[in-house]
PDB file of N, CA and C in Angstrom:
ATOM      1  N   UNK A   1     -49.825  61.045 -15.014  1.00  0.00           N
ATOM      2  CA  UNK A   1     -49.170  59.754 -14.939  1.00  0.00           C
ATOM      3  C   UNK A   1     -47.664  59.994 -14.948  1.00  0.00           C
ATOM      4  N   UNK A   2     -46.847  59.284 -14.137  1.00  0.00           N
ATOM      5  CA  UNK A   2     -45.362  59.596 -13.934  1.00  0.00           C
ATOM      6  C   UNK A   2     -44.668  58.751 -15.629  1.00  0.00           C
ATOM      7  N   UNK A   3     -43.387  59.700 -15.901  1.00  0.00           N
ATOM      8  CA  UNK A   3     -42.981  58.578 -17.154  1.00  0.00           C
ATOM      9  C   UNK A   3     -42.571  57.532 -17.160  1.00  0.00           C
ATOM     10  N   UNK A   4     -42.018  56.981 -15.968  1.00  0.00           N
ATOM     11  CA  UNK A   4     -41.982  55.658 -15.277  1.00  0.00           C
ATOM     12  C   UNK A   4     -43.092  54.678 -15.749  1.00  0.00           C
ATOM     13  N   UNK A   5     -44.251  55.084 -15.135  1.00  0.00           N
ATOM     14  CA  UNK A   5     -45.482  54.422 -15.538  1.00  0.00           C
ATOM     15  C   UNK A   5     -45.982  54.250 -17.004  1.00  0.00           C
ATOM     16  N   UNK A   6     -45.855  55.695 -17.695  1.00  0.00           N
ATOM     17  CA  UNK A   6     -45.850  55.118 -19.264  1.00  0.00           C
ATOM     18  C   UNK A   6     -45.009  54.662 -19.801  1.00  0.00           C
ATOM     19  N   UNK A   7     -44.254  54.650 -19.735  1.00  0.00           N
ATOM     20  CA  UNK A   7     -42.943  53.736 -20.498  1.00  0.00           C
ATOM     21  C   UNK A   7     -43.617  52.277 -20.384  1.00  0.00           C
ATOM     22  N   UNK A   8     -43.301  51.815 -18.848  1.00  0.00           N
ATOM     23  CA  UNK A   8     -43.700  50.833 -18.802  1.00  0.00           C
ATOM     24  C   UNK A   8     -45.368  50.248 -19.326  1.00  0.00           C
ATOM     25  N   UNK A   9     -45.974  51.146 -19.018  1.00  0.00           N
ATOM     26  CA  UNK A   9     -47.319  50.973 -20.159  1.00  0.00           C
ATOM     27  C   UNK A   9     -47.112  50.841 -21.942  1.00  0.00           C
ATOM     28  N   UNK A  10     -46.406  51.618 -21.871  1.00  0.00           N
ATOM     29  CA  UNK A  10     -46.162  51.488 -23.533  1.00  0.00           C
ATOM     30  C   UNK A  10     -45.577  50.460 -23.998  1.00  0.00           C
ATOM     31  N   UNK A  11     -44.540  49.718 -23.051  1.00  0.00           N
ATOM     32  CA  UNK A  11     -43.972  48.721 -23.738  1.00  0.00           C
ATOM     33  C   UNK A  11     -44.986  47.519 -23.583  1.00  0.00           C
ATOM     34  N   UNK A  12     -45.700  47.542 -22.563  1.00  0.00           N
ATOM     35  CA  UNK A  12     -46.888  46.546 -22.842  1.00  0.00           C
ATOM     36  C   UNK A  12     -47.797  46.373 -23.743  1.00  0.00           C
ATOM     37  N   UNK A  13     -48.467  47.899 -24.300  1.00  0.00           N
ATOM     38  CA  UNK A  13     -49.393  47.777 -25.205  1.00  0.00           C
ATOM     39  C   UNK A  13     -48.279  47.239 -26.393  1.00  0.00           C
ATOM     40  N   UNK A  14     -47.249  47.229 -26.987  1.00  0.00           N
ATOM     41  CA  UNK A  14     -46.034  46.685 -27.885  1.00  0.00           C
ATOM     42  C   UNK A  14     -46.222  45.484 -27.783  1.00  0.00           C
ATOM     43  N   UNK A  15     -46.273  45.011 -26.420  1.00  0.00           N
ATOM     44  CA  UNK A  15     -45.585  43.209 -26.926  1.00  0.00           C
ATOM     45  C   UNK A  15     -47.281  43.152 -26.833  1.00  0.00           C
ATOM     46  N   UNK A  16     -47.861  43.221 -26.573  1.00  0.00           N
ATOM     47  CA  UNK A  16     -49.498  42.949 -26.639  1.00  0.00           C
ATOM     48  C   UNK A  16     -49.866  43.501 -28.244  1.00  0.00           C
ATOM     49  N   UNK A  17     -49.714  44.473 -29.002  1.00  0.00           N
ATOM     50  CA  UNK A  17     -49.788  44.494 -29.925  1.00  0.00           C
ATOM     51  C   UNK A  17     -48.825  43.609 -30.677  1.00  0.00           C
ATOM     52  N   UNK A  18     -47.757  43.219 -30.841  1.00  0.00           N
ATOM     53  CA  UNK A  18     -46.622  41.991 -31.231  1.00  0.00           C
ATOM     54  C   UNK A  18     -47.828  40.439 -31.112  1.00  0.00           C
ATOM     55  N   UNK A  19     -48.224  40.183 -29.625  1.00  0.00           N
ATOM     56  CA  UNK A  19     -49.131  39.141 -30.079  1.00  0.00           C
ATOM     57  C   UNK A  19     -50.246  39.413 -30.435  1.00  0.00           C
ATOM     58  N   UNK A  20     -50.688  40.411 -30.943  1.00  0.00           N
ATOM     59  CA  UNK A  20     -52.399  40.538 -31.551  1.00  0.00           C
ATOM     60  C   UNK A  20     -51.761  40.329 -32.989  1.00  0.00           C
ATOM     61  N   UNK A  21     -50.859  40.943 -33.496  1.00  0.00           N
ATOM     62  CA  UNK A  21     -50.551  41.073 -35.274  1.00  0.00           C
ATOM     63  C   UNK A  21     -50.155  39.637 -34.750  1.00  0.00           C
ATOM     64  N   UNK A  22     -49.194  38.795 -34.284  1.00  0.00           N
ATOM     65  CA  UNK A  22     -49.319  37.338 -34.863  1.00  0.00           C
ATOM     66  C   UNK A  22     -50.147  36.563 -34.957  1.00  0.00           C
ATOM     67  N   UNK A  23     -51.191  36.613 -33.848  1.00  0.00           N
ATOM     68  CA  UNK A  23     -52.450  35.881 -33.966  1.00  0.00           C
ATOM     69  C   UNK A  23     -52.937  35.247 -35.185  1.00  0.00           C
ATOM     70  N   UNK A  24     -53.277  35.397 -36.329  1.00  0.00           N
ATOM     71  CA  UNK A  24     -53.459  34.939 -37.216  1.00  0.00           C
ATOM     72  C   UNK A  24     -52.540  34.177 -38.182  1.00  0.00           C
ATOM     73  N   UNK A  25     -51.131  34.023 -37.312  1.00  0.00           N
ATOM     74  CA  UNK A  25     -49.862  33.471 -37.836  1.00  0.00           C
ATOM     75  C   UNK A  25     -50.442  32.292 -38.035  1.00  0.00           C
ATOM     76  N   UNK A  26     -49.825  31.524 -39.125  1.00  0.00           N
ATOM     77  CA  UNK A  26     -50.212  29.916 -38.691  1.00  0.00           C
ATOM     78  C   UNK A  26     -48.795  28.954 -37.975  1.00  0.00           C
ATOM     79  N   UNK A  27     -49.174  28.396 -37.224  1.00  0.00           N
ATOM     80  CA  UNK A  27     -48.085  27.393 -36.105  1.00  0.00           C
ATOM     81  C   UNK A  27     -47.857  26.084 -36.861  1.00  0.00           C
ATOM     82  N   UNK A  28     -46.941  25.684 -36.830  1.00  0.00           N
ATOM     83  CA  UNK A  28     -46.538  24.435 -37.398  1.00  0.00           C
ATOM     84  C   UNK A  28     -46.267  23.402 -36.413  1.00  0.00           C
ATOM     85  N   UNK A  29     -47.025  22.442 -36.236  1.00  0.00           N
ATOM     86  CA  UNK A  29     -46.667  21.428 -35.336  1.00  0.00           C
ATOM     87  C   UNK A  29     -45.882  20.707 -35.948  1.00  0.00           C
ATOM     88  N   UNK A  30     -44.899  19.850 -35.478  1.00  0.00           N
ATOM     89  CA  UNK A  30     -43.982  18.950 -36.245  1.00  0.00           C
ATOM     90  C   UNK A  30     -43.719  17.783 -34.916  1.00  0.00           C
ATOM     91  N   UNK A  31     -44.921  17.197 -35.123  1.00  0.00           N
ATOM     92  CA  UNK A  31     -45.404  16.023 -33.978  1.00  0.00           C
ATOM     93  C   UNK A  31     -45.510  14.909 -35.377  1.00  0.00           C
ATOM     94  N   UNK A  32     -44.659  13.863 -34.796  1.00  0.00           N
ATOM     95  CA  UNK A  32     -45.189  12.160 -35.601  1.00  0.00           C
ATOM     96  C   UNK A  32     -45.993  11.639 -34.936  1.00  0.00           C
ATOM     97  N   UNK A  33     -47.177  10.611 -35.076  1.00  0.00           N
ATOM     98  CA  UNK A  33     -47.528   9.673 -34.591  1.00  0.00           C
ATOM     99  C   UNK A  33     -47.028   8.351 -34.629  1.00  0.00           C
ATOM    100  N   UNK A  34     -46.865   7.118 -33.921  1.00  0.00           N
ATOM    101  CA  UNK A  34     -46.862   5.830 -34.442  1.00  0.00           C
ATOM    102  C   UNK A  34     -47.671   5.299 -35.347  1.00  0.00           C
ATOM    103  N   UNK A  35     -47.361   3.862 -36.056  1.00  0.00           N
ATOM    104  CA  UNK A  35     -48.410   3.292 -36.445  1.00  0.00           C
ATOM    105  C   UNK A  35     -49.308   2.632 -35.662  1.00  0.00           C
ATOM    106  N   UNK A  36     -48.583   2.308 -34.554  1.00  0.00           N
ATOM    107  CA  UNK A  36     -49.334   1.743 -33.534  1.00  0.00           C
ATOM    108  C   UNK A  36     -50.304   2.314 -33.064  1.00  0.00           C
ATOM    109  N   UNK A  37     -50.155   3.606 -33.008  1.00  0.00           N
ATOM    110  CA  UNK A  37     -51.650   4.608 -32.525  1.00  0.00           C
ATOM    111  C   UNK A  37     -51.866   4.482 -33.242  1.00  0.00           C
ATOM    112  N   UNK A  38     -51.788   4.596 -34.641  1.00  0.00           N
ATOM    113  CA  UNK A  38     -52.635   5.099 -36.047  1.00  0.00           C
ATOM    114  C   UNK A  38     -53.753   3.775 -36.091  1.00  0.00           C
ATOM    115  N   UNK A  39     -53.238   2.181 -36.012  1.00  0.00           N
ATOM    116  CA  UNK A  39     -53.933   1.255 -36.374  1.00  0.00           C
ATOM    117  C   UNK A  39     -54.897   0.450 -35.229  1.00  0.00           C
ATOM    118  N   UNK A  40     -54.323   1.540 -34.128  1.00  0.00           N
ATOM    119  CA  UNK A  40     -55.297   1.599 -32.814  1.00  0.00           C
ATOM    120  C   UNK A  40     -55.118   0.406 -31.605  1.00  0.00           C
ATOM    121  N   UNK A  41     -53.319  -0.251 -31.720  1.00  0.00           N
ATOM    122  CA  UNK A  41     -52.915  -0.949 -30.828  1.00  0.00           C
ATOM    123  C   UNK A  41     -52.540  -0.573 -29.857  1.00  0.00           C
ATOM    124  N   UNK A  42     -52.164   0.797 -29.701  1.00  0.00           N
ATOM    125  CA  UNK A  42     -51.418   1.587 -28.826  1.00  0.00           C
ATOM    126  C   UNK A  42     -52.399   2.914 -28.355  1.00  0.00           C
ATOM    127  N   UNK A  43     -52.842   3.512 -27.165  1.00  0.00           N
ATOM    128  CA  UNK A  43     -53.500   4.479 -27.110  1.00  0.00           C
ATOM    129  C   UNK A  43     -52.328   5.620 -26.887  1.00  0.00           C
ATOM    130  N   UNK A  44     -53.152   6.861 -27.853  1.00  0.00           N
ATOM    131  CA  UNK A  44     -52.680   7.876 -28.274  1.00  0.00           C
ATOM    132  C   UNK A  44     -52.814   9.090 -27.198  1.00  0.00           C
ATOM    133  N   UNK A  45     -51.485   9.654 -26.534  1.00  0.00           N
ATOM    134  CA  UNK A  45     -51.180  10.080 -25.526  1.00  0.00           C
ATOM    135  C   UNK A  45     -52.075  11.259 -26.211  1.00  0.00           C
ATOM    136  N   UNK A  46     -52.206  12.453 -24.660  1.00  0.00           N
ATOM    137  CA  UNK A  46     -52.850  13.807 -24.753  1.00  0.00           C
ATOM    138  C   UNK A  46     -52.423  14.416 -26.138  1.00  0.00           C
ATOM    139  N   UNK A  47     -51.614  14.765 -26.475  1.00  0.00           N
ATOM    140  CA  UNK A  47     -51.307  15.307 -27.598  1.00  0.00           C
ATOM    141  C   UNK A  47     -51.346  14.842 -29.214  1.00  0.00           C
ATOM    142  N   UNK A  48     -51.035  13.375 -28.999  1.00  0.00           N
ATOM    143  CA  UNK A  48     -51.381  12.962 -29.852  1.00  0.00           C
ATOM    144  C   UNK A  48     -52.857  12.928 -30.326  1.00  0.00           C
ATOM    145  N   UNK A  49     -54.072  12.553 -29.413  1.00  0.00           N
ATOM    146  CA  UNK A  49     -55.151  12.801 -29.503  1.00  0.00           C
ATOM    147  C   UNK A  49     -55.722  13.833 -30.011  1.00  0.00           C
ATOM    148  N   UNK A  50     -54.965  14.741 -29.626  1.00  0.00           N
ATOM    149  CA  UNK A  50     -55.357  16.582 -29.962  1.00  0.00           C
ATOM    150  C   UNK A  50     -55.157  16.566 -32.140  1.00  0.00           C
ATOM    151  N   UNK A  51     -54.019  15.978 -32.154  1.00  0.00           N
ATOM    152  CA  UNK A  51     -53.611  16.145 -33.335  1.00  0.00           C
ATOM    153  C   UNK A  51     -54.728  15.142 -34.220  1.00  0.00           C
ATOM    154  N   UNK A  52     -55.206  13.557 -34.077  1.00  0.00           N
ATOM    155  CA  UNK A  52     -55.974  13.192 -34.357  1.00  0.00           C
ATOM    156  C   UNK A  52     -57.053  13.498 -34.105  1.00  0.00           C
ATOM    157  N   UNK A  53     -57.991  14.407 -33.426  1.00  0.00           N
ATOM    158  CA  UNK A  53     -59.255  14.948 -33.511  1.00  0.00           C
ATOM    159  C   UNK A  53     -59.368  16.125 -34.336  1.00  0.00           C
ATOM    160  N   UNK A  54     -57.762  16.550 -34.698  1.00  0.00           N
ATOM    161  CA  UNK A  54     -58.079  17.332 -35.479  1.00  0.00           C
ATOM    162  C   UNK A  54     -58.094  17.482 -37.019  1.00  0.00           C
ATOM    163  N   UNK A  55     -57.381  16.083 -37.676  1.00  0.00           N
ATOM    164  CA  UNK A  55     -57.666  15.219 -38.638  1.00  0.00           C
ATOM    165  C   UNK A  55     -59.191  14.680 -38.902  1.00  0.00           C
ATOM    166  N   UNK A  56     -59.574  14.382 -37.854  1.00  0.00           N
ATOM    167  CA  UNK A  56     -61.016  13.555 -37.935  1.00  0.00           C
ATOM    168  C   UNK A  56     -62.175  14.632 -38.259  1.00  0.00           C
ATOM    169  N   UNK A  57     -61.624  15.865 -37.603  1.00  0.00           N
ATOM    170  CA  UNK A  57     -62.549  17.015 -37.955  1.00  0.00           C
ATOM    171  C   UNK A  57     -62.460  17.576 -39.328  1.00  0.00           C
ATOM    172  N   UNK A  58     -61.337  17.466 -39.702  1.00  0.00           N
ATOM    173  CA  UNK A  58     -61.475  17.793 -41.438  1.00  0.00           C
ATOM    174  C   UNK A  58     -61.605  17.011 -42.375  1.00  0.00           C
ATOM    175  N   UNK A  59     -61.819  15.497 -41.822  1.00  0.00           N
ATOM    176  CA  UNK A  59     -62.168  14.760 -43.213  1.00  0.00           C
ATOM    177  C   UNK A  59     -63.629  13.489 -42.341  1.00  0.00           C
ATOM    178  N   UNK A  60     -64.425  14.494 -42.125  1.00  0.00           N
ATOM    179  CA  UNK A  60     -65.469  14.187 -41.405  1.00  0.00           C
ATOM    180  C   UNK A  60     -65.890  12.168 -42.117  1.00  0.00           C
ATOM    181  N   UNK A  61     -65.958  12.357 -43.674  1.00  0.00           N
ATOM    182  CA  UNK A  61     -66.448  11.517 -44.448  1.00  0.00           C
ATOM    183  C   UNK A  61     -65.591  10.135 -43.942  1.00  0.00           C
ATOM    184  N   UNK A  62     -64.236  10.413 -43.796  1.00  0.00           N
ATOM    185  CA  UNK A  62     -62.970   9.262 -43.406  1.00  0.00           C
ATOM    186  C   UNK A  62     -63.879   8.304 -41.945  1.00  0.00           C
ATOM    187  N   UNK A  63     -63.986   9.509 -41.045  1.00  0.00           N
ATOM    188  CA  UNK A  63     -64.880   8.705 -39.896  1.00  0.00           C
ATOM    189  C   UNK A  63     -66.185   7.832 -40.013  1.00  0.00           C
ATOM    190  N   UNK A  64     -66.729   8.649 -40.723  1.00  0.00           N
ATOM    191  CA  UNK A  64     -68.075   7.804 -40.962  1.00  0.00           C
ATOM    192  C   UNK A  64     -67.786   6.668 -41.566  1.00  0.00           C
ATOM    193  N   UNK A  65     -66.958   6.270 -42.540  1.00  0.00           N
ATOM    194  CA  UNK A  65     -66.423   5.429 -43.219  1.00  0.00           C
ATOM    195  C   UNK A  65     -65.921   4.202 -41.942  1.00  0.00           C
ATOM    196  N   UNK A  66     -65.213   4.729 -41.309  1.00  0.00           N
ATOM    197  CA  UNK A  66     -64.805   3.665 -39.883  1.00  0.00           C
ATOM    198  C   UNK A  66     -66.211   3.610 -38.982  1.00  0.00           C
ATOM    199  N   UNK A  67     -66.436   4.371 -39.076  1.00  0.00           N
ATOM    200  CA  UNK A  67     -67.709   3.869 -37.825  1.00  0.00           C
ATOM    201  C   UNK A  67     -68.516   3.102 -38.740  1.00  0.00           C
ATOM    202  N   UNK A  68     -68.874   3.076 -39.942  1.00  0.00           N
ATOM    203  CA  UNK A  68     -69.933   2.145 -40.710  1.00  0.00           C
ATOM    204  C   UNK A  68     -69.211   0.571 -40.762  1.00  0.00           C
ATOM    205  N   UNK A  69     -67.872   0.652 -40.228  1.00  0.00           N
ATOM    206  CA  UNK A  69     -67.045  -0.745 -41.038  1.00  0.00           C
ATOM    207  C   UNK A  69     -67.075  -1.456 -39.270  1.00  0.00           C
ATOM    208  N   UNK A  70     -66.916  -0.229 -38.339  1.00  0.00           N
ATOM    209  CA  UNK A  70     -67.345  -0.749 -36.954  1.00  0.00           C
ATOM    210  C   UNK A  70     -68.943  -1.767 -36.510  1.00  0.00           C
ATOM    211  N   UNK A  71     -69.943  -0.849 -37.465  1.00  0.00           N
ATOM    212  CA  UNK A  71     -71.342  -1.411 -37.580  1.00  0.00           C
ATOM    213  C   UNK A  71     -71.334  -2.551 -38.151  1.00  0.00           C
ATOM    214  N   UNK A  72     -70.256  -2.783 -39.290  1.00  0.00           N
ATOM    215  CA  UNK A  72     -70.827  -3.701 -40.245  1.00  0.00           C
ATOM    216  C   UNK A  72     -69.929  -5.243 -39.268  1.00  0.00           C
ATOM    217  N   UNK A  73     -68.886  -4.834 -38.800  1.00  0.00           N
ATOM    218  CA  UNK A  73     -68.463  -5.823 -37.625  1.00  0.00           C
ATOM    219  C   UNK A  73     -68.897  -5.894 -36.698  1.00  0.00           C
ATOM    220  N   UNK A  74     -69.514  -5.155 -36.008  1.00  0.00           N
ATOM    221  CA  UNK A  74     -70.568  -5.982 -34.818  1.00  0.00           C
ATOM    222  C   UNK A  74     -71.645  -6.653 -35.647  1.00  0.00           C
ATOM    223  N   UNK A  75     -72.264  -6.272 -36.479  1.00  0.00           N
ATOM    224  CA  UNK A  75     -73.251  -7.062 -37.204  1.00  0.00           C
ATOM    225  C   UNK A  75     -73.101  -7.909 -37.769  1.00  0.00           C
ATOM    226  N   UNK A  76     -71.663  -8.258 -38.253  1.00  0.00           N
ATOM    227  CA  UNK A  76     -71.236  -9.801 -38.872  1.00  0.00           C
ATOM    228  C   UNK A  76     -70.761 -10.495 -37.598  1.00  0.00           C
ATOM    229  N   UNK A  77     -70.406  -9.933 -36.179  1.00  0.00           N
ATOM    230  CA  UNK A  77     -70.532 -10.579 -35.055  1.00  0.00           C
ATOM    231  C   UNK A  77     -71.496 -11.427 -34.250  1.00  0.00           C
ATOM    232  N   UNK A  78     -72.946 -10.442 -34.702  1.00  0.00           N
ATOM    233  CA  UNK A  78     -74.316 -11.458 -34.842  1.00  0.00           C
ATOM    234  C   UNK A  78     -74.962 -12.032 -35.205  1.00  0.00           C
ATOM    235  N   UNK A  79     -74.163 -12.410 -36.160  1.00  0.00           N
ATOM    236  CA  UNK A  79     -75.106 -13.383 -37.492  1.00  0.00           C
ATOM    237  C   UNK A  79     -74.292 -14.437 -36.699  1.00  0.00           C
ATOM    238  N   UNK A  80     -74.764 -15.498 -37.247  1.00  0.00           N
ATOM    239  CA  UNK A  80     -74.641 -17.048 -37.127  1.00  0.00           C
ATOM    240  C   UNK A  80     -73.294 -17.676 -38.094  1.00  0.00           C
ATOM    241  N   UNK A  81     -72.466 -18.622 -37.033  1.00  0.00           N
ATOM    242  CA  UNK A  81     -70.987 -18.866 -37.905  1.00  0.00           C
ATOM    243  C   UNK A  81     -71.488 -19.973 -38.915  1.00  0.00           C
ATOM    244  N   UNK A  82     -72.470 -19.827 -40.137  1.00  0.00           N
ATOM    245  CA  UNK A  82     -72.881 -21.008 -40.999  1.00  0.00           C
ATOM    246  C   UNK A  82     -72.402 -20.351 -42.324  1.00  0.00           C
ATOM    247  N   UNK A  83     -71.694 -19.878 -42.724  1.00  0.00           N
ATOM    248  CA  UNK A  83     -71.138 -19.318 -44.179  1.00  0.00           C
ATOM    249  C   UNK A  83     -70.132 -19.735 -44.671  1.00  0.00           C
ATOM    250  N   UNK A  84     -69.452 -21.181 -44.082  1.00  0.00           N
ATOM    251  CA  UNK A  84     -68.641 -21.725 -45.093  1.00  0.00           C
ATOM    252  C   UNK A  84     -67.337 -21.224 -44.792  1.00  0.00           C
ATOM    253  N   UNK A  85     -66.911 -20.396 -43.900  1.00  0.00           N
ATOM    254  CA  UNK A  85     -66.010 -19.663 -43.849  1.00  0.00           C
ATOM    255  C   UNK A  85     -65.707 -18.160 -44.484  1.00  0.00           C
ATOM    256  N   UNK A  86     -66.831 -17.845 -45.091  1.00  0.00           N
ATOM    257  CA  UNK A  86     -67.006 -16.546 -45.588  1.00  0.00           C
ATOM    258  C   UNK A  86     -67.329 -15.469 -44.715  1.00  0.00           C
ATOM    259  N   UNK A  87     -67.956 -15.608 -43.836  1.00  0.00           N
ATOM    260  CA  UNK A  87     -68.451 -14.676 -42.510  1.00  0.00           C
ATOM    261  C   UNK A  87     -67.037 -14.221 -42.293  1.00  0.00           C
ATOM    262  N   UNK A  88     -65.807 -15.302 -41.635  1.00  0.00           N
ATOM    263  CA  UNK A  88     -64.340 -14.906 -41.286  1.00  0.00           C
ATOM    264  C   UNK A  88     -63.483 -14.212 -41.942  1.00  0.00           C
ATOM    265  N   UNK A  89     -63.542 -14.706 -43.536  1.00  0.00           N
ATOM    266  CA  UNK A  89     -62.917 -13.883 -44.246  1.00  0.00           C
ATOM    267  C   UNK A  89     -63.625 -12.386 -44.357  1.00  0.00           C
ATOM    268  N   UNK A  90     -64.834 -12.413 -44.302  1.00  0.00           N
ATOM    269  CA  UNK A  90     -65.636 -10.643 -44.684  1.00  0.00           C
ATOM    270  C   UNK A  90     -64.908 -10.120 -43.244  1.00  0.00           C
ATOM    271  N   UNK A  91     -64.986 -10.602 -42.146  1.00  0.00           N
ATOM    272  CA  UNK A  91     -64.515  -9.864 -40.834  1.00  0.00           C
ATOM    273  C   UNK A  91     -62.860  -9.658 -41.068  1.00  0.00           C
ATOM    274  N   UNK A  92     -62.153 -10.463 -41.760  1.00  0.00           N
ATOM    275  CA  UNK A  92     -60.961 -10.053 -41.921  1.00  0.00           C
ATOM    276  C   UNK A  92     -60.145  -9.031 -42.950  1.00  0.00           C
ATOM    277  N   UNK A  93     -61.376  -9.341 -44.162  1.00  0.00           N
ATOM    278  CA  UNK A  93     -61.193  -7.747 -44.472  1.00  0.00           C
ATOM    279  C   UNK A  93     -61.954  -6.229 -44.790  1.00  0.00           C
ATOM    280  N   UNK A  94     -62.943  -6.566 -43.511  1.00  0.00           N
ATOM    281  CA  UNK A  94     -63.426  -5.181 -42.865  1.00  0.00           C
ATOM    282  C   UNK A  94     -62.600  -4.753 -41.881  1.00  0.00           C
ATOM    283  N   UNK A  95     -61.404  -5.846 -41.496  1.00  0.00           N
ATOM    284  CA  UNK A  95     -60.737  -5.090 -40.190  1.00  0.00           C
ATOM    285  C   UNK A  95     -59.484  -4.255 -41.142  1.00  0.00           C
ATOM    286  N   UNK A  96     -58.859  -5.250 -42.286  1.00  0.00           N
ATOM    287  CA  UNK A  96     -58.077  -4.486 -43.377  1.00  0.00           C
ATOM    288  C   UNK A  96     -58.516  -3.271 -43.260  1.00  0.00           C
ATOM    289  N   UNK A  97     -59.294  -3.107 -43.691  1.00  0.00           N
ATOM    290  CA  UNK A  97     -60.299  -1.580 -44.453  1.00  0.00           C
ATOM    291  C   UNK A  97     -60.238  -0.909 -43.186  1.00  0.00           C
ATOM    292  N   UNK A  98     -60.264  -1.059 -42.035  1.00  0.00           N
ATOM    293  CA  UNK A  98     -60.599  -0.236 -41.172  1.00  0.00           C
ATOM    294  C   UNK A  98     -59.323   0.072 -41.105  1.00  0.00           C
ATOM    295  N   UNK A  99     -58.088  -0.430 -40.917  1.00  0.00           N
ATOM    296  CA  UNK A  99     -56.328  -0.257 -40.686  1.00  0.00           C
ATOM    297  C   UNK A  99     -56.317   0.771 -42.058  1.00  0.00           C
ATOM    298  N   UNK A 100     -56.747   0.073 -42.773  1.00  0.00           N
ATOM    299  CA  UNK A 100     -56.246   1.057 -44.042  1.00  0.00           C
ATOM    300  C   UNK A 100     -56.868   2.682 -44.104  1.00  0.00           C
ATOM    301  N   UNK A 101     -57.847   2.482 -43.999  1.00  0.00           N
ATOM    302  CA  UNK A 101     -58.564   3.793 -43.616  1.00  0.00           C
ATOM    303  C   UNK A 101     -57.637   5.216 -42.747  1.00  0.00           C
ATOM    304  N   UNK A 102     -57.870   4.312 -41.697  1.00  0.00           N
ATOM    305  CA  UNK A 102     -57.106   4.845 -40.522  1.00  0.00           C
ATOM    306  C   UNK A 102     -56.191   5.484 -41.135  1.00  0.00           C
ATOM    307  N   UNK A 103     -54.796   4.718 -41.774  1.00  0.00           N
ATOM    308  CA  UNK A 103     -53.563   5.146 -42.259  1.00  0.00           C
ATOM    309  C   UNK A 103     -53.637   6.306 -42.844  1.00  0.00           C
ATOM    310  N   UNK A 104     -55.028   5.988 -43.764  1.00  0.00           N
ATOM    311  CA  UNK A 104     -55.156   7.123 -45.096  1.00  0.00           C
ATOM    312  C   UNK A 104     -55.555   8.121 -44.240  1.00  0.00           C
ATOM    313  N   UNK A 105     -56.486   8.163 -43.366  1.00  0.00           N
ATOM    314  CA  UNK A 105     -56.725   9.337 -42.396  1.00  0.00           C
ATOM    315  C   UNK A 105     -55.860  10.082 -41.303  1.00  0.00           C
ATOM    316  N   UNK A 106     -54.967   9.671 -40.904  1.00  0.00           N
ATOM    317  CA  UNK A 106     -54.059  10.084 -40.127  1.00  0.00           C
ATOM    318  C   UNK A 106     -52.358   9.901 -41.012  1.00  0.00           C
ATOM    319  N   UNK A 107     -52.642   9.712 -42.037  1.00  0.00           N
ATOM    320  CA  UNK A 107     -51.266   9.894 -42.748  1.00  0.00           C
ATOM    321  C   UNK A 107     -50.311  11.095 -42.694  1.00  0.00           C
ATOM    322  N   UNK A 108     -50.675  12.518 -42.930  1.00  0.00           N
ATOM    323  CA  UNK A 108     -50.024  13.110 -42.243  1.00  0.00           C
ATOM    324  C   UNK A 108     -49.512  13.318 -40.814  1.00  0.00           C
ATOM    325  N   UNK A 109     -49.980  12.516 -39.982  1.00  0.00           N
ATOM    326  CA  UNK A 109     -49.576  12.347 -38.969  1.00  0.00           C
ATOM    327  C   UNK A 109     -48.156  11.407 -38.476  1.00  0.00           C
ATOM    328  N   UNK A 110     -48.409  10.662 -39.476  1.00  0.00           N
ATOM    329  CA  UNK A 110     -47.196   9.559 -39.578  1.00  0.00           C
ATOM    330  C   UNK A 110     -46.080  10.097 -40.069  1.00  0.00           C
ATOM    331  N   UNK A 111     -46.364  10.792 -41.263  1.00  0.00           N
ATOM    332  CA  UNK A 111     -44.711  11.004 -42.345  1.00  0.00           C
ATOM    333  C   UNK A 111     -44.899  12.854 -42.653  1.00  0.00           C
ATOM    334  N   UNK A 112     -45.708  13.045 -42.435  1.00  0.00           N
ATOM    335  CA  UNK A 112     -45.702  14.459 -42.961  1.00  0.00           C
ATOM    336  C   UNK A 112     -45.688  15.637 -41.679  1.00  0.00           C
ATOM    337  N   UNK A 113     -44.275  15.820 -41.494  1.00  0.00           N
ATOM    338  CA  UNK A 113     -44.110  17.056 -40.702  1.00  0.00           C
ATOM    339  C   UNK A 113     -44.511  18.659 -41.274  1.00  0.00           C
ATOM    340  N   UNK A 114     -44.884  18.835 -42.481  1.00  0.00           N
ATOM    341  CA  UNK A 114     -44.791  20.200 -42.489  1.00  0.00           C
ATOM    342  C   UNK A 114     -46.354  20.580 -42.922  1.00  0.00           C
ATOM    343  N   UNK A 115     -46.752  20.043 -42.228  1.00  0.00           N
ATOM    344  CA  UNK A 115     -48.121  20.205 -42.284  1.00  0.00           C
ATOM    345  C   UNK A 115     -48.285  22.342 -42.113  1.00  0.00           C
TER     346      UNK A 115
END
């Protein structure tokens, strides 16, 4: 092999070894979200999405929690409007609970850069 050729080989296996030892670095994103995405008025661009699926994946329990408050509002959607006005108020604060949720689940997303 000419030394031309290893040199230049060698400095490759270097920066290729440079990114194998960082690999296990951890990356800091320092992305905000709105509240507006957070409370689901606004849809949450490519990246933002990325960052909220990856919230939703570590607090698995937070989701189920919204999808059960989703169930429990279509199902107070099919009952019959005879409750006095109680049906409206339960739908108004299952939608609370669902905003609030949200917040609590994507809160680092809002205020906490150093994730």
């Amino acid at each position: 092999m000419k030394p031309i050729k290893r040199v230049a080989l060698s400095v490759c296996f270097a920066l290729l070894a440079g990114f194998v030892a960082n690999a296990n670095d951890v990356v800091v994103i320092k992305q905000k979200i709105s509240i507006e995405v957070i409370i689901g008025i606004k849809a949450p661009n490519p990246s933002e999405k990325t960052l909220m699926r990856a919230e939703e994946d570590a607090h698995p329990n937070m989701v189920k929690a919204m999808r059960n408050i989703e169930l429990a509002l279509r199902n107070l959607d099919a009952a019959p409007d005879v409750f006095g006005g109680h049906k409206a108020q339960a739908k108004d604060d299952l939608v609370n609970a669902y905003h609030s949720i949200r917040k609590a689940l994507y809160y680092r997303l809002l205020v906490d850069t150093n994730r």
